[in-house]
N, C-alpha and C. Protein backbone atom coordinates (compact mmCIF):
# COMPACT_ATOMS: atom_id res chain seq x y z
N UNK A 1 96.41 126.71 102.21
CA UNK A 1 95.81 126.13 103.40
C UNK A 1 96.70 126.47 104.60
N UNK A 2 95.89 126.99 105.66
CA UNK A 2 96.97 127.67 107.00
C UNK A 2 96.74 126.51 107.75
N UNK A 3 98.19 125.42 108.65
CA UNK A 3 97.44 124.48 109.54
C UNK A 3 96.92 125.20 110.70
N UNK A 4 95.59 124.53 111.28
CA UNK A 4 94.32 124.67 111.75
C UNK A 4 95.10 124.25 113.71
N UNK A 5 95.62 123.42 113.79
CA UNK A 5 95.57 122.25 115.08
C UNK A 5 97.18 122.36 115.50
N UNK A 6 97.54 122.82 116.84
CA UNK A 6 98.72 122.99 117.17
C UNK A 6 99.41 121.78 117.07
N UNK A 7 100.91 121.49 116.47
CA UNK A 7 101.60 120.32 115.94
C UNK A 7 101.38 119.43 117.69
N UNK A 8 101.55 120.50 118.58
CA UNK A 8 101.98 119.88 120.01
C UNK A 8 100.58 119.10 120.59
N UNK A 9 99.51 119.54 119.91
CA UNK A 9 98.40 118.80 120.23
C UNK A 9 98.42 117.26 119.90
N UNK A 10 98.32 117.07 118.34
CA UNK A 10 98.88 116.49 117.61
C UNK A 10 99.35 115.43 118.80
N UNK A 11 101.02 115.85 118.90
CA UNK A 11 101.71 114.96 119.45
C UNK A 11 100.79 114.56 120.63
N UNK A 12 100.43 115.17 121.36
CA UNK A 12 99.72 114.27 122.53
C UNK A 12 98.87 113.36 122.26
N UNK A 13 97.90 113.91 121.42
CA UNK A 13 97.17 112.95 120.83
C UNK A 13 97.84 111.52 120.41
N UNK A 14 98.78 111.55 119.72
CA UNK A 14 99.58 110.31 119.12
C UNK A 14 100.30 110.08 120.58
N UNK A 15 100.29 110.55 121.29
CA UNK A 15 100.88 109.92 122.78
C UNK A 15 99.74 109.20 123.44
N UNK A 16 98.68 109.92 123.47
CA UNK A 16 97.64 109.30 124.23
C UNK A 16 97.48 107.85 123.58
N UNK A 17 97.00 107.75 122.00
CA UNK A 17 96.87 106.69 121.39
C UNK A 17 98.22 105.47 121.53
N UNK A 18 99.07 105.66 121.90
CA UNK A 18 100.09 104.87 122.24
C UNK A 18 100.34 104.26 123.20
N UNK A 19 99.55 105.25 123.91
CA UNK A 19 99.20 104.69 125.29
C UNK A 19 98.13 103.30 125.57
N UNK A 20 97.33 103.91 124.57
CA UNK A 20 96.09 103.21 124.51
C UNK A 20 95.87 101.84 123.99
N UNK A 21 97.27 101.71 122.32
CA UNK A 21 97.59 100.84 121.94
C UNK A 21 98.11 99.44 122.99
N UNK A 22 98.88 100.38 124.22
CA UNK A 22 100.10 99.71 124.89
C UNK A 22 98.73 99.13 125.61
N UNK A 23 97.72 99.42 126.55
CA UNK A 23 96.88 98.93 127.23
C UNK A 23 96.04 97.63 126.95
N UNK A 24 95.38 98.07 125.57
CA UNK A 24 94.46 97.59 124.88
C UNK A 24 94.44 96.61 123.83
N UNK A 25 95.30 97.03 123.30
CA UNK A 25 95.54 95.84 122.09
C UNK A 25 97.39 95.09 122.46
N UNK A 26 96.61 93.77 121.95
CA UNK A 26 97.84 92.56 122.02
C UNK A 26 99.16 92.97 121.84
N UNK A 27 100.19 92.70 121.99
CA UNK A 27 101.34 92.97 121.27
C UNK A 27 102.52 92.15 121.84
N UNK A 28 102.90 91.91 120.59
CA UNK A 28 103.67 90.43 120.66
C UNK A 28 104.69 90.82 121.59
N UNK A 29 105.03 89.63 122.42
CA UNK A 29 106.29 89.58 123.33
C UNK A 29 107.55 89.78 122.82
N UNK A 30 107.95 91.36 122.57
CA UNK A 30 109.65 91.20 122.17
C UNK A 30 110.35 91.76 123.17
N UNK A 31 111.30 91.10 123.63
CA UNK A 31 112.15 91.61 124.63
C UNK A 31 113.45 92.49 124.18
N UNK A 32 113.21 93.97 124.30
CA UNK A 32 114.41 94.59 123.81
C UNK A 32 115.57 94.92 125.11
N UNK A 33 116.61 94.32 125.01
CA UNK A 33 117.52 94.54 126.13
C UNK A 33 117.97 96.28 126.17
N UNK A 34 117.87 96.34 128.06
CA UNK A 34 118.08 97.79 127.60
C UNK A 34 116.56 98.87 126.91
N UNK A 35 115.97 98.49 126.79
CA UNK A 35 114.90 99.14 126.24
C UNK A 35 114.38 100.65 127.10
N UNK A 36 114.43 100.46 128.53
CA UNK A 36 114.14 101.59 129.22
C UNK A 36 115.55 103.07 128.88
N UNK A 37 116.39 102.15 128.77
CA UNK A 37 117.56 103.39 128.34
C UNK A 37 117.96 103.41 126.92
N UNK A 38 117.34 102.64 126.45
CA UNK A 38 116.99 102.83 124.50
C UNK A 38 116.02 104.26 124.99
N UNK A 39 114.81 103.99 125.39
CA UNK A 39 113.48 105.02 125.42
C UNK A 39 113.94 106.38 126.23
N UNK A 40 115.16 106.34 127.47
CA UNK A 40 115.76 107.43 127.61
C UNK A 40 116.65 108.23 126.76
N UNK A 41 117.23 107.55 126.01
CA UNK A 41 118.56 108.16 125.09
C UNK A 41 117.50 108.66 124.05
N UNK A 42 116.86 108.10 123.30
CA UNK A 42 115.56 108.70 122.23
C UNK A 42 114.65 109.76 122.90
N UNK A 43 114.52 109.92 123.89
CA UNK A 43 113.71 111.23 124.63
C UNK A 43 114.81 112.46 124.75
N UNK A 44 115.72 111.80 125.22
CA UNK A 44 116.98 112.94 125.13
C UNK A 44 117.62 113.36 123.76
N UNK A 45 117.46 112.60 123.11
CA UNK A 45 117.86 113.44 121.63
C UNK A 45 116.82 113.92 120.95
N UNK A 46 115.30 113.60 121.09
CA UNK A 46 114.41 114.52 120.46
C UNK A 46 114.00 115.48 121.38
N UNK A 47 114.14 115.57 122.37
CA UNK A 47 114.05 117.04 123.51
C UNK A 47 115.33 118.13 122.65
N UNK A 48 116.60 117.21 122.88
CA UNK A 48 117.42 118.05 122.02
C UNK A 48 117.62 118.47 120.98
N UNK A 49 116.82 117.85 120.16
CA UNK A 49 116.67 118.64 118.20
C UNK A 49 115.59 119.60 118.34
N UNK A 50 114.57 119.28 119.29
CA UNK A 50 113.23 120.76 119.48
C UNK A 50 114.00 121.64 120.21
N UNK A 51 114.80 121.39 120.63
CA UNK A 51 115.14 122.92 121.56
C UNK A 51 115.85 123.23 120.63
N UNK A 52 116.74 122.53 120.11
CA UNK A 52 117.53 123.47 119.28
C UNK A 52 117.22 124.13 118.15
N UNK A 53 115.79 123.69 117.19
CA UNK A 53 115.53 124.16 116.45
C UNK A 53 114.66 125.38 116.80
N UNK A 54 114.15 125.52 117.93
CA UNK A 54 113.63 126.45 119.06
C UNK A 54 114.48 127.77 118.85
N UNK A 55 115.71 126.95 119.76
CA UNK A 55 116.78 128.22 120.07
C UNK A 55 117.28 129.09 118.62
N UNK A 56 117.44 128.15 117.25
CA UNK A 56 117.97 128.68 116.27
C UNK A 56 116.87 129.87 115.86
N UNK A 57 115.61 129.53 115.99
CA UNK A 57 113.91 130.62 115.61
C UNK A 57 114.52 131.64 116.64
N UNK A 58 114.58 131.41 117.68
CA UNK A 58 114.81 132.58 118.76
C UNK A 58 116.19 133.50 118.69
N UNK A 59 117.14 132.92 118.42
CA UNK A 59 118.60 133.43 117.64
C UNK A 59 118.46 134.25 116.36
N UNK A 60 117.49 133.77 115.43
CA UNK A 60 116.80 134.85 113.92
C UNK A 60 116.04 135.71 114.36
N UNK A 61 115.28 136.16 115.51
CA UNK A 61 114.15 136.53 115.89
C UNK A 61 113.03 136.55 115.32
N UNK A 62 112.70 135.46 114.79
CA UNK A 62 111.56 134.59 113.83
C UNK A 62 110.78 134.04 114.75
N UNK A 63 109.31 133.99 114.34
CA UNK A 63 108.30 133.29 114.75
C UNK A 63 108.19 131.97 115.18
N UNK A 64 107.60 131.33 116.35
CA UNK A 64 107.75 129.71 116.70
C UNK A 64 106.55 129.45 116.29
N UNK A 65 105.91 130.29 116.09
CA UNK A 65 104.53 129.86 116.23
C UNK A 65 104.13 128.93 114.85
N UNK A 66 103.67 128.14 115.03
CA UNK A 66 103.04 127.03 113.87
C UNK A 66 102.13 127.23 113.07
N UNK A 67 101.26 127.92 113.69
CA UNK A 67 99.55 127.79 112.72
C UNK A 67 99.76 129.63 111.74
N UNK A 68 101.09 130.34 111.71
CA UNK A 68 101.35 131.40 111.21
C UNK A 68 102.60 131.22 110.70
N UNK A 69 102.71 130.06 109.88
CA UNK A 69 104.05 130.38 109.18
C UNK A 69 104.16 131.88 108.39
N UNK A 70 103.22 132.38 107.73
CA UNK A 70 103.51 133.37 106.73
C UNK A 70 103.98 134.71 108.15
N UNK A 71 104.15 134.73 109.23
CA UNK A 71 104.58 135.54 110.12
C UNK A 71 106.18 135.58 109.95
N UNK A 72 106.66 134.20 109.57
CA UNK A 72 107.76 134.46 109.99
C UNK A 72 109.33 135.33 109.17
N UNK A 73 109.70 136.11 110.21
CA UNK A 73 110.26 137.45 109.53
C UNK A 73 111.80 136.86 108.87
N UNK A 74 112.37 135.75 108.98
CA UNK A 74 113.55 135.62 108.74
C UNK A 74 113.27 134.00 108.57
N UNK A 75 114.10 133.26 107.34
CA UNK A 75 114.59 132.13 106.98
C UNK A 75 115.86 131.54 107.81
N UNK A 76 115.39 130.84 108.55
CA UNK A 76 116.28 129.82 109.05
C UNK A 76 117.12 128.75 108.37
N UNK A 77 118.28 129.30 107.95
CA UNK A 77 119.23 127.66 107.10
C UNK A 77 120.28 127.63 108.20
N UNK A 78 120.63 127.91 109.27
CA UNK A 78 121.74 127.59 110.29
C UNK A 78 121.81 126.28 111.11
N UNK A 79 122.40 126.30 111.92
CA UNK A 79 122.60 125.61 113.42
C UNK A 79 121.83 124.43 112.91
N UNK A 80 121.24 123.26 113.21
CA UNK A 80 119.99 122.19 112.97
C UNK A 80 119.34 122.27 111.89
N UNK A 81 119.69 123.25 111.25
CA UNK A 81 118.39 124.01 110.16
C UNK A 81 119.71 122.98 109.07
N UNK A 82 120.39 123.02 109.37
CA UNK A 82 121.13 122.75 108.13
C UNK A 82 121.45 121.10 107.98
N UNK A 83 120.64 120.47 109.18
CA UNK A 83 120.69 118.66 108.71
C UNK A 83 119.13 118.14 108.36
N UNK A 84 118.15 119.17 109.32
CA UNK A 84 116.60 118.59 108.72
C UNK A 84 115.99 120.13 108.69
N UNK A 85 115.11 120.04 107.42
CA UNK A 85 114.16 121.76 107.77
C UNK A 85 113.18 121.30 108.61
N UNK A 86 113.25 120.01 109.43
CA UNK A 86 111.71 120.49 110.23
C UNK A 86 112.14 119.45 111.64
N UNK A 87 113.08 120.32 112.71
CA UNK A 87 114.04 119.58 113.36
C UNK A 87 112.84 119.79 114.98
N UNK A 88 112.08 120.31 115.02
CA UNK A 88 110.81 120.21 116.20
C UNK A 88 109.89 119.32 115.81
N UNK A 89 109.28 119.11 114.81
CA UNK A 89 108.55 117.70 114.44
C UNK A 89 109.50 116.24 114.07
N UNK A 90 110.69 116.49 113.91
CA UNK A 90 111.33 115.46 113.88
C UNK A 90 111.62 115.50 115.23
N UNK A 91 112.21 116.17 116.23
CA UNK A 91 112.49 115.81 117.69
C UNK A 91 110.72 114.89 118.46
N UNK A 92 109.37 115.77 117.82
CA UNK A 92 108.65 115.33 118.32
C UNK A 92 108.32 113.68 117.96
N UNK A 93 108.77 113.25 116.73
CA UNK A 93 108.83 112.25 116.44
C UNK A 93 109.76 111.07 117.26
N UNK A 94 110.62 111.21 117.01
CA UNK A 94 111.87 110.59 118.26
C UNK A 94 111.09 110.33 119.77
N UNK A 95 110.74 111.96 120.12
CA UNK A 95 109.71 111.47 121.48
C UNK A 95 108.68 110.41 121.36
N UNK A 96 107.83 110.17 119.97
CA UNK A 96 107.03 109.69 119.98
C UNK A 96 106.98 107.92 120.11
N UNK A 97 108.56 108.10 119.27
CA UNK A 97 108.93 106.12 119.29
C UNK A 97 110.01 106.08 120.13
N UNK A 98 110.26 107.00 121.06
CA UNK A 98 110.95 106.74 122.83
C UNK A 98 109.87 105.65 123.20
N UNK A 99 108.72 106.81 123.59
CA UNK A 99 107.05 106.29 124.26
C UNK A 99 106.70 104.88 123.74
N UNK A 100 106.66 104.44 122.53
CA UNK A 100 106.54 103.40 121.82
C UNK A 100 107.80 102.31 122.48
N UNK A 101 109.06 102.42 122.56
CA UNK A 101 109.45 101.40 122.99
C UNK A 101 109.83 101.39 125.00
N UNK A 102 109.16 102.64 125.29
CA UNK A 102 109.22 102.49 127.13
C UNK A 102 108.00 101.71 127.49
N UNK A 103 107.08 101.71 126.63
CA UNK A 103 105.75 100.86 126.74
C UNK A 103 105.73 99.46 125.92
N UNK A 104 106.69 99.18 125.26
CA UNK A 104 106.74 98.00 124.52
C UNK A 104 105.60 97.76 123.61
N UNK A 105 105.28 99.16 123.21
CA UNK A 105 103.48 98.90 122.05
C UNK A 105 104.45 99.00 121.14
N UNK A 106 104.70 97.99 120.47
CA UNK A 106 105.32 97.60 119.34
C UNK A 106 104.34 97.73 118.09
N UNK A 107 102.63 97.48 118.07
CA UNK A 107 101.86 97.93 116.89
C UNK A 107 101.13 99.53 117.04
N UNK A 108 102.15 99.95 117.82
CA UNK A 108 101.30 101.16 118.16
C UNK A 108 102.62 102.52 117.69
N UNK A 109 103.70 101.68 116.53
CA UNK A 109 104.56 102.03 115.88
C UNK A 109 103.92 102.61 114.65
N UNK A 110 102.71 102.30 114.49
CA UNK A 110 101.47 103.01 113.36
C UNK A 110 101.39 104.34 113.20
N UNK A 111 101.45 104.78 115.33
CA UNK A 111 101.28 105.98 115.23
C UNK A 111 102.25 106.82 115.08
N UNK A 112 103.62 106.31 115.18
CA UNK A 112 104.49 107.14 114.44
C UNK A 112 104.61 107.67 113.55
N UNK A 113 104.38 106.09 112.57
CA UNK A 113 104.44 106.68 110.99
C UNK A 113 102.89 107.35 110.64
N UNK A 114 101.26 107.17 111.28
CA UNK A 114 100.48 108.71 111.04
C UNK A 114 100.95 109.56 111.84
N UNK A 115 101.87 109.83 112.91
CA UNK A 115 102.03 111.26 113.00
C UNK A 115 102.75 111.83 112.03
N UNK A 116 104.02 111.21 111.40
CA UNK A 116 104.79 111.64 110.40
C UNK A 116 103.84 112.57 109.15
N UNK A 117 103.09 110.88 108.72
CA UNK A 117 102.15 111.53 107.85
C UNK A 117 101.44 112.39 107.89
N UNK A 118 100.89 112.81 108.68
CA UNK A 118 99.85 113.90 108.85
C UNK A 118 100.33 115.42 109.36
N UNK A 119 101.60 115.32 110.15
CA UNK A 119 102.31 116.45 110.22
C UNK A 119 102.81 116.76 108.77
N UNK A 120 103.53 116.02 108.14
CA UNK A 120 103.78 116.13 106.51
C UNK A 120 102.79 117.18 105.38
N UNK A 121 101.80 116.12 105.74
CA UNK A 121 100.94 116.85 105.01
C UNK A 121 99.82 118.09 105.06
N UNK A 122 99.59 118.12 106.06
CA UNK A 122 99.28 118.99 107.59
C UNK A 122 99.50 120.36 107.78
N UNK A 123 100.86 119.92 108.00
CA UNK A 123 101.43 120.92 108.52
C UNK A 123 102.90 121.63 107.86
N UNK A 124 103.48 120.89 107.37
CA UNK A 124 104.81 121.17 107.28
C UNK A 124 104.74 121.70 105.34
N UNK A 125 103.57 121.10 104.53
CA UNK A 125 103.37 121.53 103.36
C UNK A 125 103.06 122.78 103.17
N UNK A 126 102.17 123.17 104.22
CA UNK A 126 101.48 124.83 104.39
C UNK A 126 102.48 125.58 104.82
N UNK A 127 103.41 125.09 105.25
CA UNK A 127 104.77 125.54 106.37
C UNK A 127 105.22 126.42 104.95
N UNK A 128 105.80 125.20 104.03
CA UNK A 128 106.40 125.40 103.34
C UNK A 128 105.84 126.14 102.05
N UNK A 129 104.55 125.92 102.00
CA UNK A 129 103.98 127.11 101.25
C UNK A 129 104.07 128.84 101.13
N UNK A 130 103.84 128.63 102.64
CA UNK A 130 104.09 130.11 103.01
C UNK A 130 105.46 130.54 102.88
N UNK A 131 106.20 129.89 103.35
CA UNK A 131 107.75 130.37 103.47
C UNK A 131 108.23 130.67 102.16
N UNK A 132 107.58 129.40 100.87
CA UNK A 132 108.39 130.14 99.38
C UNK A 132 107.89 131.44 98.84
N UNK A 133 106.48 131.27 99.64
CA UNK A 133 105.56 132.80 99.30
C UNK A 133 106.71 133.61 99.85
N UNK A 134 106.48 134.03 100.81
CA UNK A 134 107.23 135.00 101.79
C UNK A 134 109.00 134.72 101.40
N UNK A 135 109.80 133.99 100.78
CA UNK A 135 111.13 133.80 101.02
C UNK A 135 111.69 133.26 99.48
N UNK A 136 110.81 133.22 98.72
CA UNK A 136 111.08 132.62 97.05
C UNK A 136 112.19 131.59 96.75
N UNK A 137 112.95 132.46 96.03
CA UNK A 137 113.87 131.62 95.64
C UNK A 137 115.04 130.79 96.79
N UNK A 138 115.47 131.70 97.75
CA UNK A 138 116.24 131.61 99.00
C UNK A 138 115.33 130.64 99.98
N UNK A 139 114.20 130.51 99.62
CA UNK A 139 113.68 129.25 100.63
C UNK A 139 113.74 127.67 99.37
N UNK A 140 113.97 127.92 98.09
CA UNK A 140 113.64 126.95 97.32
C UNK A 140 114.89 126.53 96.89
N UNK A 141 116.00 127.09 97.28
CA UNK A 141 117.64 126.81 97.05
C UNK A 141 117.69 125.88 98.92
N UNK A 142 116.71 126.28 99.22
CA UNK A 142 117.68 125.89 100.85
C UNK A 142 116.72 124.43 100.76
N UNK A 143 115.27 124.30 100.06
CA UNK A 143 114.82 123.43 100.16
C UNK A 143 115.30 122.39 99.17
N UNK A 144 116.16 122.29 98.13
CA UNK A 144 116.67 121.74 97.50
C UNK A 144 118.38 121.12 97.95
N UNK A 145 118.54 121.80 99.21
CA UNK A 145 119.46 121.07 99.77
C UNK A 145 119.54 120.88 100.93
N UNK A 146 118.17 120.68 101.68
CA UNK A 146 118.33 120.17 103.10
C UNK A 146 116.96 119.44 102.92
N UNK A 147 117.01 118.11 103.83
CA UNK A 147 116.03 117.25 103.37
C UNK A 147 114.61 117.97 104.69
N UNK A 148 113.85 117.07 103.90
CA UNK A 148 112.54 117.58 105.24
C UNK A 148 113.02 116.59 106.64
N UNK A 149 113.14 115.70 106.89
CA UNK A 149 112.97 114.84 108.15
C UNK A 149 114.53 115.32 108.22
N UNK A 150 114.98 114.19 107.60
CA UNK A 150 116.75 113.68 107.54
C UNK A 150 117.69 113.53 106.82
């Protein structure tokens, strides 16, 4: 199965809905101190795990592109590659529960965990399909010691 739907869509989508959560539905009064620079420091470290897992694709001269994993000409285990294999959907994640606590949608923490899920299964399974196709054993040694998220 090749994924179909750009991951970055995706994320907006789960942005929009967070949005929507924050508007629309109730959500209990918790006061997190600091919360606007909780939601800055979490935007700044998942900006910084996508770029870097960015820069490491662009450093291999490997493919970014998503919906063509079987394109990509070189296996990434370096730089970021070597604490999560999927360090742009985990940065997009981080962005996603920044947004979640700059808006205080505390049940709209749902959509974190379906973006997780559905990028998981989505996207990052086909990812990884292709790559043992294309990369065998050397993608199934690297996947046996670097976790998917964290």
């Amino acid at each position: 199965m090749t994924p179909k739907i750009p991951p970055v869509l995706v994320v907006i989508v789960a942005g929009l809905l967070i949005w929507a959560i924050s508007r629309y539905v109730p959500s209990p009064s918790v006061i997190v101190p600091g919360k606007d620079l909780v939601a800055a420091v979490l935007v700044a470290v998942g900006a910084v795990v996508v770029v870097l897992g960015v820069v490491s694709f662009r450093r291999a001269s490997t493919t970014v592109d998503p919906l063509h994993p079987e394109q990509a000409s070189a296996l990434v285990v370096s730089g970021v590659y070597r604490v999560t294999r999927n360090p742009m959907y985990l940065g997009f994640a981080i962005v996603l529960l920044a947004w979640v606590f700059y808006l205080s949608a505390w049940p709209a923490l749902v959509v974190v965990v379906a973006y997780v899920a559905y990028i998981s299964r989505f996207q990052i399974e086909p990812e990884e399909q292709a790559l043992e196709a294309r990369f065998g054993e050397a993608f199934l040694d690297y996947k046996q010691s670097v976790r998917r998220w964290l």
